[in-house]
N, C-alpha and C. Protein backbone atom coordinates (compact mmCIF):
# COMPACT_ATOMS: atom_id res chain seq x y z
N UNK A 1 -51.39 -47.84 -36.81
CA UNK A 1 -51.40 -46.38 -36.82
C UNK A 1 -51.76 -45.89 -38.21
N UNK A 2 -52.59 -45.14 -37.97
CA UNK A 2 -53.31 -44.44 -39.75
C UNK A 2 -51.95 -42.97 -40.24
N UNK A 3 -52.08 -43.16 -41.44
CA UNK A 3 -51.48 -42.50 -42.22
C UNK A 3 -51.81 -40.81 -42.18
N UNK A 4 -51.14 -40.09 -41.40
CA UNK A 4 -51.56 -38.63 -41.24
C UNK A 4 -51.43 -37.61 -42.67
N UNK A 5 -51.99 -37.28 -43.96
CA UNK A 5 -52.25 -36.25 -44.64
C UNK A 5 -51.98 -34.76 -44.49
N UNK A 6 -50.42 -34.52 -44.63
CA UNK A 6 -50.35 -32.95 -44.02
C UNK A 6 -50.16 -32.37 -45.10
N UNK A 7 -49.84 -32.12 -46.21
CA UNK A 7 -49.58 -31.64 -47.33
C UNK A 7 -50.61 -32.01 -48.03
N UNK A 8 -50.75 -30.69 -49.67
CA UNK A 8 -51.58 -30.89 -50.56
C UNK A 8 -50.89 -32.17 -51.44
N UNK A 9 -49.60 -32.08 -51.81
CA UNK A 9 -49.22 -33.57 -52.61
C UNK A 9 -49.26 -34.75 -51.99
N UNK A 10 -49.16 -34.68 -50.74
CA UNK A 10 -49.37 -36.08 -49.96
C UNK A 10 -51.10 -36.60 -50.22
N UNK A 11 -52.06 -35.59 -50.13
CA UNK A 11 -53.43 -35.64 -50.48
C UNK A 11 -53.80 -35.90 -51.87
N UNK A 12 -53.15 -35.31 -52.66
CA UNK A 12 -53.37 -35.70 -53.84
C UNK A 12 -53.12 -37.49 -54.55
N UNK A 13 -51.24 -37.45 -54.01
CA UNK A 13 -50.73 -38.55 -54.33
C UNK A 13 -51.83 -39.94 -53.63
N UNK A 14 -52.28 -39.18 -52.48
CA UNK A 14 -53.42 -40.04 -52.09
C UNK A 14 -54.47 -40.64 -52.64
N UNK A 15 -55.19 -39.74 -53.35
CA UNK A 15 -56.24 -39.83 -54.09
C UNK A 15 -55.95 -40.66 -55.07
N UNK A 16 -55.03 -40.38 -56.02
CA UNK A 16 -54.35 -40.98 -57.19
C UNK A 16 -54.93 -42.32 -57.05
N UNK A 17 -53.77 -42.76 -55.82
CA UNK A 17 -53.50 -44.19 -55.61
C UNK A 17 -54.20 -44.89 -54.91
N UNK A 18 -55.58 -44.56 -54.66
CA UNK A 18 -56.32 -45.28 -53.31
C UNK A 18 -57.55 -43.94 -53.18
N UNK A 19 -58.41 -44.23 -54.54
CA UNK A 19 -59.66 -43.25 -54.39
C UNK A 19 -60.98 -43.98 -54.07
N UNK A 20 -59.99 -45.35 -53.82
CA UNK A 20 -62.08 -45.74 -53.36
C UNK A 20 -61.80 -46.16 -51.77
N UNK A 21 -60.49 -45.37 -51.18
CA UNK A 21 -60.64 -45.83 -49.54
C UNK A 21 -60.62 -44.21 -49.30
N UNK A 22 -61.81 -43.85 -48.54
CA UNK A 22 -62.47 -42.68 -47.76
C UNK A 22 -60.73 -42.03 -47.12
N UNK A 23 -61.05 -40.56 -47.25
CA UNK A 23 -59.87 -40.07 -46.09
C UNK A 23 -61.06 -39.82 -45.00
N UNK A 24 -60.31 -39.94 -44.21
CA UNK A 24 -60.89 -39.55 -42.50
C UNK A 24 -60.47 -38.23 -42.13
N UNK A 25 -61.48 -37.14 -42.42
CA UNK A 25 -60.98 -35.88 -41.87
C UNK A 25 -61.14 -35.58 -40.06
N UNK A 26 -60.25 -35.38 -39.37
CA UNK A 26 -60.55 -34.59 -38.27
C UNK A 26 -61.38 -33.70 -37.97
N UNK A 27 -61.96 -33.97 -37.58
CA UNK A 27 -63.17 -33.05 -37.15
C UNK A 27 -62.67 -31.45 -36.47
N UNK A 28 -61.98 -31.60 -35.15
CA UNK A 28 -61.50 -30.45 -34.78
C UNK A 28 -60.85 -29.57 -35.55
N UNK A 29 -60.30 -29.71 -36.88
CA UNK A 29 -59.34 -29.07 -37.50
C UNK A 29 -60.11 -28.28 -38.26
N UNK A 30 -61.52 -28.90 -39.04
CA UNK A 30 -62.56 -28.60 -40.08
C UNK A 30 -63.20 -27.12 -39.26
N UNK A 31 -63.57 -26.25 -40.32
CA UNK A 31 -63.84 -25.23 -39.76
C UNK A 31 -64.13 -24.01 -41.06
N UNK A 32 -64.13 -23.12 -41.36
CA UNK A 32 -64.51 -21.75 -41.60
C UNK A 32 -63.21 -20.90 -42.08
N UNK A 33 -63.29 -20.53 -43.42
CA UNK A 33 -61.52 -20.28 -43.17
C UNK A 33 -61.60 -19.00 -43.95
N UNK A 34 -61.32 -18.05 -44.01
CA UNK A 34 -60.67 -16.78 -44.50
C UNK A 34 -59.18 -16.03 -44.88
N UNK A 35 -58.99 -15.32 -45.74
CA UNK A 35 -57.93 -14.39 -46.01
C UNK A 35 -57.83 -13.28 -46.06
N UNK A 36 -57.46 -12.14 -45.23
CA UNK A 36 -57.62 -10.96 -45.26
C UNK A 36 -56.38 -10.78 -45.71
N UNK A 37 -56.54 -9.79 -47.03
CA UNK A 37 -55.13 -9.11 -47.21
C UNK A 37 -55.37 -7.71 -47.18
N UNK A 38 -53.98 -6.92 -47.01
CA UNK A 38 -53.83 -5.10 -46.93
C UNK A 38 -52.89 -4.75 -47.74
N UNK A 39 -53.36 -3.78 -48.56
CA UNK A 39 -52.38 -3.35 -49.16
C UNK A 39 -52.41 -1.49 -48.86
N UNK A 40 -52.46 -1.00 -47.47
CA UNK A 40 -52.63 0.19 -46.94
C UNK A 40 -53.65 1.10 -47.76
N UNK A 41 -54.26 0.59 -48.16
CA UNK A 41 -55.45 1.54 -48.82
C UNK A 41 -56.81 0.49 -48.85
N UNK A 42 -57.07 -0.62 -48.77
CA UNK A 42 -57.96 -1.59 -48.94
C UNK A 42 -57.86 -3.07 -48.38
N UNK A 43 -58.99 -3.59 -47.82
CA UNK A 43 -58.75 -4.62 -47.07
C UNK A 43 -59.64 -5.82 -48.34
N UNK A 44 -58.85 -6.97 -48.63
CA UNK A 44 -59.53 -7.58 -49.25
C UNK A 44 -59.70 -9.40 -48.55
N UNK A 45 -61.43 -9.47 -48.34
CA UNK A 45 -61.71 -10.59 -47.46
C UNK A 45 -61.89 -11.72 -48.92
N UNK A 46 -61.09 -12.83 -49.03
CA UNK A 46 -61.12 -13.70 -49.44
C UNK A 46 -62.03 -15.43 -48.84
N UNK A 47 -62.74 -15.77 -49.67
CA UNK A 47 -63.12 -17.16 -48.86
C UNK A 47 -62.18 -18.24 -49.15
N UNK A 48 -61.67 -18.72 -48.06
CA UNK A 48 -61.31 -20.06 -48.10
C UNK A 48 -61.96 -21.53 -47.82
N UNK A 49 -61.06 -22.53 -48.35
CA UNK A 49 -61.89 -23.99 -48.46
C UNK A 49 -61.78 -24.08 -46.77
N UNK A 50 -63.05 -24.59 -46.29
CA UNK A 50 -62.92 -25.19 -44.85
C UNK A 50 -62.45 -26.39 -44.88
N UNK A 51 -61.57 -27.17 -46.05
CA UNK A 51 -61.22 -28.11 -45.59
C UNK A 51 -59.26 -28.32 -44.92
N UNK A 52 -58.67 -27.72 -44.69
CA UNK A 52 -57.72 -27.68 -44.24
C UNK A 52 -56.26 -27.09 -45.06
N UNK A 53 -56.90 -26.84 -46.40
CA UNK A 53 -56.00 -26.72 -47.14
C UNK A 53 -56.50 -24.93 -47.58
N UNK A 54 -55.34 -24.37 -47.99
CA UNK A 54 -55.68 -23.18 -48.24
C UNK A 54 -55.49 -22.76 -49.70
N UNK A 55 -57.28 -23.30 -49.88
CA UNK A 55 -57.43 -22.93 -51.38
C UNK A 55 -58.22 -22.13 -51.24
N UNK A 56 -58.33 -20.72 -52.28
CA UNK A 56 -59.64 -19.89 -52.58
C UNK A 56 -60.99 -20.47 -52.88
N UNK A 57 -62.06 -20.35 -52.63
CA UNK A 57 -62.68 -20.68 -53.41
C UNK A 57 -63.48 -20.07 -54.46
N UNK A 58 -63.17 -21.19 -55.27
CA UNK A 58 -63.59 -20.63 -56.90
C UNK A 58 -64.86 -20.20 -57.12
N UNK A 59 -65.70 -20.24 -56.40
CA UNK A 59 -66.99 -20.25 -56.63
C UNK A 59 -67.40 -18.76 -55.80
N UNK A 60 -66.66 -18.54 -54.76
CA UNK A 60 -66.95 -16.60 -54.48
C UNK A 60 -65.93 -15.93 -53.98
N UNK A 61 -66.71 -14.72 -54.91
CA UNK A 61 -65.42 -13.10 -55.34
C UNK A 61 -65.17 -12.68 -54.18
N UNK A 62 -63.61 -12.58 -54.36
CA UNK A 62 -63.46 -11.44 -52.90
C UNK A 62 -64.52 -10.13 -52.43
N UNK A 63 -64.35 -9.92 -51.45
CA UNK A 63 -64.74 -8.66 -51.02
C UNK A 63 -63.97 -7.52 -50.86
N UNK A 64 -64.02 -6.83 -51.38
CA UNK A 64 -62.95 -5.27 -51.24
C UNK A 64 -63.55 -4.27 -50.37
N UNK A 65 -63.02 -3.78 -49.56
CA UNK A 65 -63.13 -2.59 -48.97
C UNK A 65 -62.18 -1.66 -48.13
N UNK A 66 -62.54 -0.38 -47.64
CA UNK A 66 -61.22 0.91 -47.75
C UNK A 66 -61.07 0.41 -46.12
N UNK A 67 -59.51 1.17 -46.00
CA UNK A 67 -59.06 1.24 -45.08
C UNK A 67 -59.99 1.98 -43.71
N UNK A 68 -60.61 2.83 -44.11
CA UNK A 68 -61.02 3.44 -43.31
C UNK A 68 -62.91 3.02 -42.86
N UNK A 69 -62.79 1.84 -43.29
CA UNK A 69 -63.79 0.88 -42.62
C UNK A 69 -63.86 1.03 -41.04
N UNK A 70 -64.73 0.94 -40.62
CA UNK A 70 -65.32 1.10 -39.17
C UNK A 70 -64.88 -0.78 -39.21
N UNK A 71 -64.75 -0.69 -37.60
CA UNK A 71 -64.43 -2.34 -37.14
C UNK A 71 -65.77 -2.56 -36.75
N UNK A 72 -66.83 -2.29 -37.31
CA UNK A 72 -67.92 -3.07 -36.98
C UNK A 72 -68.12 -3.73 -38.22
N UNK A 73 -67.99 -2.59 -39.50
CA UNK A 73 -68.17 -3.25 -40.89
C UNK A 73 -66.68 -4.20 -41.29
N UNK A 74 -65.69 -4.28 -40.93
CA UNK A 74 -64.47 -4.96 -41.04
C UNK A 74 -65.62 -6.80 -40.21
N UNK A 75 -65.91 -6.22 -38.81
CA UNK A 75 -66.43 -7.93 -38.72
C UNK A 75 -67.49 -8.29 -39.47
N UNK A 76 -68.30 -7.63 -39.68
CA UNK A 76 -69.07 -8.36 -41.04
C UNK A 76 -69.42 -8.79 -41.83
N UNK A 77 -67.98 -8.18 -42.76
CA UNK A 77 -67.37 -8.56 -43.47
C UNK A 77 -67.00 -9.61 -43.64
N UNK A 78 -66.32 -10.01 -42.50
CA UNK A 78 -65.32 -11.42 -41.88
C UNK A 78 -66.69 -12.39 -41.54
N UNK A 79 -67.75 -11.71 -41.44
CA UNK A 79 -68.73 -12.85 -41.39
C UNK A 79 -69.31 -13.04 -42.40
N UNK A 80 -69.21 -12.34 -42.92
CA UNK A 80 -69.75 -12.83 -44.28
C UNK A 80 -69.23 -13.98 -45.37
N UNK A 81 -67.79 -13.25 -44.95
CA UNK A 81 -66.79 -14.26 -46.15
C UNK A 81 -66.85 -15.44 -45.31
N UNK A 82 -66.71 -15.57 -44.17
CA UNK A 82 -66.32 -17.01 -43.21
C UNK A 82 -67.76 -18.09 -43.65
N UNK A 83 -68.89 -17.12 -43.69
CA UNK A 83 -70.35 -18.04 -43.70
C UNK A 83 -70.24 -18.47 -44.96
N UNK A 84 -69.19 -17.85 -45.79
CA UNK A 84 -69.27 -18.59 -47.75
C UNK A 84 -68.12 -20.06 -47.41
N UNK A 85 -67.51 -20.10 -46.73
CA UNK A 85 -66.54 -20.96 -46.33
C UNK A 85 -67.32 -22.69 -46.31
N UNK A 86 -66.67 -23.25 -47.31
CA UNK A 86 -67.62 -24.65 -47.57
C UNK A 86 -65.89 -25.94 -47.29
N UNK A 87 -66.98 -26.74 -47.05
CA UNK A 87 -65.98 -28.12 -46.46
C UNK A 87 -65.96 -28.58 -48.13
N UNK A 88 -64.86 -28.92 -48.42
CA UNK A 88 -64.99 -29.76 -49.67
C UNK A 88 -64.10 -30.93 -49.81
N UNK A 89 -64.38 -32.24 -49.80
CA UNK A 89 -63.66 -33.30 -49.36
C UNK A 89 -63.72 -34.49 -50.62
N UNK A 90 -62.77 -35.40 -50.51
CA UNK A 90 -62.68 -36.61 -51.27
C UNK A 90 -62.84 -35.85 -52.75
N UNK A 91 -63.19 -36.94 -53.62
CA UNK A 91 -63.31 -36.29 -54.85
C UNK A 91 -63.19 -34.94 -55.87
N UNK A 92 -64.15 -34.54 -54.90
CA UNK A 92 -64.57 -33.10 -55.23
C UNK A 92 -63.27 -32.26 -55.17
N UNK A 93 -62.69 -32.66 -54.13
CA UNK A 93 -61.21 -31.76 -53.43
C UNK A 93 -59.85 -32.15 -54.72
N UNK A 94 -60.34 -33.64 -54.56
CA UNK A 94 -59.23 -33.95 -55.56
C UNK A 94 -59.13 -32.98 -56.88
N UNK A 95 -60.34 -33.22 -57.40
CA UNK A 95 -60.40 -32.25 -58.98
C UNK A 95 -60.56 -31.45 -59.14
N UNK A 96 -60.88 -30.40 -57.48
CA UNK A 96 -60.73 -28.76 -57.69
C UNK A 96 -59.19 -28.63 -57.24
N UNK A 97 -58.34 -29.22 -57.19
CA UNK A 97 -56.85 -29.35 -56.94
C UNK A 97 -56.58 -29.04 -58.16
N UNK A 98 -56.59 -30.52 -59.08
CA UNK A 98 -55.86 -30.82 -60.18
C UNK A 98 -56.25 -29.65 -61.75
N UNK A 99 -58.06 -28.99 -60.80
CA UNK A 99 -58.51 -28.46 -62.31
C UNK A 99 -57.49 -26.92 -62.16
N UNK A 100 -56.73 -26.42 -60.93
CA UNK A 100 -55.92 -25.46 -61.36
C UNK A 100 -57.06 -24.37 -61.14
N UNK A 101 -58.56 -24.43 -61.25
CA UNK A 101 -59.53 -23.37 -61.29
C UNK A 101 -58.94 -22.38 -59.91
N UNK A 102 -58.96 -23.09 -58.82
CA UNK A 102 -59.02 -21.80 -57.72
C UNK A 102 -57.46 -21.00 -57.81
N UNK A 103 -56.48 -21.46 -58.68
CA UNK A 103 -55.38 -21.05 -58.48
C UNK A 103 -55.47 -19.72 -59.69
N UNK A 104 -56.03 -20.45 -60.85
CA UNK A 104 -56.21 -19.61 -61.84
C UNK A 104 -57.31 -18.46 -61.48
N UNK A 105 -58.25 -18.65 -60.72
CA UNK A 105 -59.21 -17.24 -61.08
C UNK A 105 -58.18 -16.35 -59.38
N UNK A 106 -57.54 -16.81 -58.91
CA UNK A 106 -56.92 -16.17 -57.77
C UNK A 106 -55.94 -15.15 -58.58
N UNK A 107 -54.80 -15.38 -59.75
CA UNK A 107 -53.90 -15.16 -60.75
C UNK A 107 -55.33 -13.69 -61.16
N UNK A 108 -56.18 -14.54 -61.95
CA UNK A 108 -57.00 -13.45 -62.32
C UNK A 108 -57.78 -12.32 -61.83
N UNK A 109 -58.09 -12.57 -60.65
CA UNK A 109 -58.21 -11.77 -59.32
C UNK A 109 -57.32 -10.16 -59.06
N UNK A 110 -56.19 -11.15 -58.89
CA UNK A 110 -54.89 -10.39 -58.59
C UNK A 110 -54.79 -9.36 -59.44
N UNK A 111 -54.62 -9.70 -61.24
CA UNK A 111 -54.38 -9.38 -62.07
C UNK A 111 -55.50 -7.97 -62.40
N UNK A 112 -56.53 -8.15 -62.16
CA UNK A 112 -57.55 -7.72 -62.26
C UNK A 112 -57.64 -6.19 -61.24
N UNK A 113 -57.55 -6.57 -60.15
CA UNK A 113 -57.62 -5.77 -58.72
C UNK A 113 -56.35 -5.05 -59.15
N UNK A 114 -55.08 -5.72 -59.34
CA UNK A 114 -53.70 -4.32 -59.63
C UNK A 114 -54.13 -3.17 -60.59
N UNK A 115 -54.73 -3.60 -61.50
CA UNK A 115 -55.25 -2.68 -62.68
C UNK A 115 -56.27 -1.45 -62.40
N UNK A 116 -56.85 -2.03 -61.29
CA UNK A 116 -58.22 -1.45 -61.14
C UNK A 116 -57.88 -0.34 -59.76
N UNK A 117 -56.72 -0.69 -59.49
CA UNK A 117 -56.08 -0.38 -58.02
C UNK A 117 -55.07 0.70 -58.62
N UNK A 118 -54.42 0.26 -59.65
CA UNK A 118 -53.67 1.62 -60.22
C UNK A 118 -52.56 1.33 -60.09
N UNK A 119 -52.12 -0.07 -59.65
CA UNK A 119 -50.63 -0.33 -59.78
C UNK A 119 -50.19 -1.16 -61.21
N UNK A 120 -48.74 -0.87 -61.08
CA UNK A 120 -48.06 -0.91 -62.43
C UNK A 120 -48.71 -2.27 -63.28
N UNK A 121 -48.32 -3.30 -62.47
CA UNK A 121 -48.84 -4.93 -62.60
C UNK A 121 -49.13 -5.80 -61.27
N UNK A 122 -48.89 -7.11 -61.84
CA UNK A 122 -49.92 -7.87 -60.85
C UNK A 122 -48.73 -8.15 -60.03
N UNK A 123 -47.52 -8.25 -60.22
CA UNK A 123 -46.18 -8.04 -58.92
C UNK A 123 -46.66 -7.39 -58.27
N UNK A 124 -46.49 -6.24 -58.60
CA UNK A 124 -46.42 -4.99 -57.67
C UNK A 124 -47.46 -5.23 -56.89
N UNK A 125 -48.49 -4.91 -57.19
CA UNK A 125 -49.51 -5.35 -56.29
C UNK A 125 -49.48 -6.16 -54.77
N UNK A 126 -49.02 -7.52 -55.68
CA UNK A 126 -48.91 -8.93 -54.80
C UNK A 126 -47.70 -8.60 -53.31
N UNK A 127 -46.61 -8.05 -53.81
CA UNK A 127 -45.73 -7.74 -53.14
C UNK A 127 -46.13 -6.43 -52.39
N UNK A 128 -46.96 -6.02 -52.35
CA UNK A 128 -47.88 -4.95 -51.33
C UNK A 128 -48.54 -5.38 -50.65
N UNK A 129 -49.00 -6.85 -50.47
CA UNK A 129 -49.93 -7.27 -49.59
C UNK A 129 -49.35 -8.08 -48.57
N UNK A 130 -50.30 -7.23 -47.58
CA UNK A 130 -49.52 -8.13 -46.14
C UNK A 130 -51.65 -9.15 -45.87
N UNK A 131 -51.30 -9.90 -45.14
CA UNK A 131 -51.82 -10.97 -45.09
C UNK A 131 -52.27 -11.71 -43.70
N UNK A 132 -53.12 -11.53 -43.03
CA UNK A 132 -53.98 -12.37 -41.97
C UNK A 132 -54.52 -13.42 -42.17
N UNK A 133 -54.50 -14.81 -41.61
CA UNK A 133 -55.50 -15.93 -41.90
C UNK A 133 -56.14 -15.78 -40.79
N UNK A 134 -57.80 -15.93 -41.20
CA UNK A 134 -58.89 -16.13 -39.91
C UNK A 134 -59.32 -17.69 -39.90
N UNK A 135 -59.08 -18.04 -38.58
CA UNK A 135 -60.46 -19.46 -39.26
C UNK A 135 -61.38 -19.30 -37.62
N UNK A 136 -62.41 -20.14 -37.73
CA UNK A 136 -63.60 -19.96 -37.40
C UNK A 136 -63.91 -21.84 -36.86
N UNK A 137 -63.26 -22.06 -35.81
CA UNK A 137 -63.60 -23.64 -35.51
C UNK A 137 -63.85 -23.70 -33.97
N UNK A 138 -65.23 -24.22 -33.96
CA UNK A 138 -65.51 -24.98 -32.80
C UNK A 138 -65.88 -23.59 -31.84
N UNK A 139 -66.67 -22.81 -32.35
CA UNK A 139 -67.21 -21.27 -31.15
C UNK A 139 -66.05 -20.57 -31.17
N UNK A 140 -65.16 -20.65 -31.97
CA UNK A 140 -63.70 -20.02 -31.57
C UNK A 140 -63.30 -19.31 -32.88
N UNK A 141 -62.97 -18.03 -32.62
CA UNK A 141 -62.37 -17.07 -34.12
C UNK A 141 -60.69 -16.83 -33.50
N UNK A 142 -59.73 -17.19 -34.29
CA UNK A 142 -58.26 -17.26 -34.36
C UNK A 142 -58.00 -16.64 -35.65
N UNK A 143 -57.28 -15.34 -35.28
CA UNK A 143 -56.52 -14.55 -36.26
C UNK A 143 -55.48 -15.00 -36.46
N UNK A 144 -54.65 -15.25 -37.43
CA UNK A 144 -53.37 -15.64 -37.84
C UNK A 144 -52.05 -14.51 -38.48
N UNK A 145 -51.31 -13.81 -37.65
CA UNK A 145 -50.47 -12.43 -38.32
C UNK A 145 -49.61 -13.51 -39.15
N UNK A 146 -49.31 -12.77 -40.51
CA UNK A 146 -47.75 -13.55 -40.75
C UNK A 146 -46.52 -12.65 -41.62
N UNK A 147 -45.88 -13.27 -42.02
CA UNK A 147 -44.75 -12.75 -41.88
C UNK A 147 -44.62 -12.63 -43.70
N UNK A 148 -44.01 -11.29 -44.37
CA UNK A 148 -43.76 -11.25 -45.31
C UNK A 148 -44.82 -10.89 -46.70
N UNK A 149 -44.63 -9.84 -46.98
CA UNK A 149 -45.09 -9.44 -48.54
C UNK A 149 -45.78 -10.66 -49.18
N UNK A 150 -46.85 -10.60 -49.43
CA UNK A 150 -47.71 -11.36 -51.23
C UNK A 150 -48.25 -12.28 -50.28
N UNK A 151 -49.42 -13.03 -51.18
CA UNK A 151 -50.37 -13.81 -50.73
C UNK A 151 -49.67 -14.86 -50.69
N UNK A 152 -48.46 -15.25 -51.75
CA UNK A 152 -48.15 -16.44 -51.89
C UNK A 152 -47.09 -16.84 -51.28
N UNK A 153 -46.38 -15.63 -50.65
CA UNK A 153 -45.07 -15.94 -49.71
C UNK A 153 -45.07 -15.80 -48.36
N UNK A 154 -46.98 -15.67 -48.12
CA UNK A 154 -46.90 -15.62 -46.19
C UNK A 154 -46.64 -16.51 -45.57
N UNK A 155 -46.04 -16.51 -44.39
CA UNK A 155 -45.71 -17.61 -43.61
C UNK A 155 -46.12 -16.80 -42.38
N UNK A 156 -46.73 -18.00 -41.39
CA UNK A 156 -47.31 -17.64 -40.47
C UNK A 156 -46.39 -17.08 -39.38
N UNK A 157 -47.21 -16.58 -37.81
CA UNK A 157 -45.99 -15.95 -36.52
C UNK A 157 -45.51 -17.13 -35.64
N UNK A 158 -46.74 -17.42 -35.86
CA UNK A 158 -46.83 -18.02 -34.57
C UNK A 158 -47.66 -18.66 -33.49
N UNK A 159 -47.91 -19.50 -32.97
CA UNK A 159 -48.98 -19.70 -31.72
C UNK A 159 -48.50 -18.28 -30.94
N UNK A 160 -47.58 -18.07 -30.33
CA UNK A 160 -47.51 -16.94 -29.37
C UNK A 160 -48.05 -15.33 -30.22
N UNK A 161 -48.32 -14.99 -31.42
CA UNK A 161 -48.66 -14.43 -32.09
C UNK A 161 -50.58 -14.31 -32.30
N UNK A 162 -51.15 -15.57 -32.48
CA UNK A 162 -52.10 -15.50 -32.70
C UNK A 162 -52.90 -15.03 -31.63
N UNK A 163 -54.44 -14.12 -32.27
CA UNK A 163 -54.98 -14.07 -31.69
C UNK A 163 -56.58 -14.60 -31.62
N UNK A 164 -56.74 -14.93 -30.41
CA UNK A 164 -58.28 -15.79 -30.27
C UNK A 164 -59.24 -14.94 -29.62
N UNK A 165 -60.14 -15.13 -30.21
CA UNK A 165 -61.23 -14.92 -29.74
C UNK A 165 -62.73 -15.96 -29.35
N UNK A 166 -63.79 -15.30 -28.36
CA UNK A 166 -64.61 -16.38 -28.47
C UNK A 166 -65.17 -15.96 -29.68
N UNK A 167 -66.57 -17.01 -29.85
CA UNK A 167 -67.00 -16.76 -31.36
C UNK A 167 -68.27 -15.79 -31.40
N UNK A 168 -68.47 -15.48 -29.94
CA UNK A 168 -69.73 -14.55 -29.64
C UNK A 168 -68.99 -13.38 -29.14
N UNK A 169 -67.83 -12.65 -29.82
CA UNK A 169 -67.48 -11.17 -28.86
C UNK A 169 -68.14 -10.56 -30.00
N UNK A 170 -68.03 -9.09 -29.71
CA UNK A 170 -69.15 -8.31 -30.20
C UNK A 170 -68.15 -7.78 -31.43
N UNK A 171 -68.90 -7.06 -32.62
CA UNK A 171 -68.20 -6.95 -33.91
C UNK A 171 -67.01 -5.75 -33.85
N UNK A 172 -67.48 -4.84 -32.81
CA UNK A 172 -66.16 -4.09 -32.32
C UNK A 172 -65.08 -4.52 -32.06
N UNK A 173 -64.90 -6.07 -31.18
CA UNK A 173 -63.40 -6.59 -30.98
C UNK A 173 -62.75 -6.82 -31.85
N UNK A 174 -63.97 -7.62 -32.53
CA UNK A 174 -63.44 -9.01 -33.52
C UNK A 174 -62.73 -7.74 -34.69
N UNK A 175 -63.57 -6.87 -34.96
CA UNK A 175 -62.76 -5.58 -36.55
C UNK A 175 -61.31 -5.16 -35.39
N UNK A 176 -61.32 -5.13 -34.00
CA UNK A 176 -60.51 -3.92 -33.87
C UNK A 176 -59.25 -5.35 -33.58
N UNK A 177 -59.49 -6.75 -33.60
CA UNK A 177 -58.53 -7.92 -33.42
C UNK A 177 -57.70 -7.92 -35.10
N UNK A 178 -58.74 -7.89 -36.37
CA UNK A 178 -58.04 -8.12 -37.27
C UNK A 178 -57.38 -7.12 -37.87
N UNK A 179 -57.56 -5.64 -37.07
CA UNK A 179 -56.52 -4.73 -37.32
C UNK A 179 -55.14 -5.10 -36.28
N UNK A 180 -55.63 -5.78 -35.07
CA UNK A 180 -54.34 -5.84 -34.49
C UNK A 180 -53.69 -6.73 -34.91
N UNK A 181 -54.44 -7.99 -35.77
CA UNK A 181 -53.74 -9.06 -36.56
C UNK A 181 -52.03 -8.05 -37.74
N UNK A 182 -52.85 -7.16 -38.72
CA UNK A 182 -52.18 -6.68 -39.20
C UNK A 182 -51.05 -6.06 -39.00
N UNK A 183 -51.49 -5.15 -37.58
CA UNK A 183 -50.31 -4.74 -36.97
C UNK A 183 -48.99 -5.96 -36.27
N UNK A 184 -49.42 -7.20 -36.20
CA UNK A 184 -48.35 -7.83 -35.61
C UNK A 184 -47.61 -8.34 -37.11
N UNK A 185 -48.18 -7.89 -38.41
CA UNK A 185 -47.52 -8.77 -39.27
C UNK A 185 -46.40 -8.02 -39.22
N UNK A 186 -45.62 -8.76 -39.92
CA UNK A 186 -43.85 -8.37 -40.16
C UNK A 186 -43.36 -8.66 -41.65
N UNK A 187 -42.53 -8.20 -41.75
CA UNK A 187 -42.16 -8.00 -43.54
C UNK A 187 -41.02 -9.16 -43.69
């Protein structure tokens, strides 16, 4: 029986110790990954790593835009950020882990957007944002509501929570799904 990888330190400690035997990613799991956060005035679409782990990626800027976005431009959005969504595996994964980059320009992000947003600091801010994960696997778009204030303290609802979609509904559902994503989050 092969060794299942569910955590980022289990992956890492992996690498460490055994970087010239390949990990075997699952295929079904690999996919397209996004972060929508709200902070009741602005929706900000983040790209995530398609590889299973939920890192930003360092390489493209969020997208900002107002609340009062039409759900046609809300899915576009979401397609846009999802199509920046890159697989990044073995090596590569290891040392965008360890280099701290996607954690640090996320910090700077934050830091950046509170200022520019008009709140006090980068707390305040963080603790204003409620938080959807999208991913995008296999013809299939799954909204993720979750539970609790800041990017860094969401925890997900639920399977009975999420919502799916196919990957061909029209951009009206998919904007008027990741507002209903929001509405199921909880504090």
């Amino acid at each position: 029986m092969k060794n299942v990888i569910r955590t980022r330190e289990e992956l890492v400690k992996h690498l460490h110790s055994h970087p010239e035997i390949p990990i075997e990613i699952r295929r079904k799991r690999q996919g397209k990954r996004a972060s929508i956060r709200f902070d009741d005035r602005n929706y900000y679409f983040i790209t995530m790593s398609g590889s299973g782990l939920n890192v930003p990626d360092p390489e493209v800027s969020p997208i900002v835009i107002t609340k009062s976005t039409s759900d046609v431009a809300l899915a576009t959005i979401l397609q846009e950020t999802l199509d920046k969504s890159r697989f990044i595996a073995g090596m590569d994964l290891k040392n965008l882990i360890e280099s701290r980059v996607p954690q640090d320009k996320e910090k700077q992000w934050e830091t950046t957007t509170a200022k520019e947003q008009g709140y006090k600091n980068r707390s305040t801010f963080i603790k204003n944002l409620k938080s959807v994960w999208v991913h995008w696997t296999e013809g299939q778009l799954s909204i993720f509501p979750t539970r609790g204030f800041g990017s860094h303290k969401a925890i997900g609802l639920g399977k009975d929570q999420t919502i799916i979609l196919p990957g061909d509904s029209p951009p009206e559902e998919i904007g008027a799904a990741v507002r209903l994503g929001f509405e199921r989050w909880q504090p």
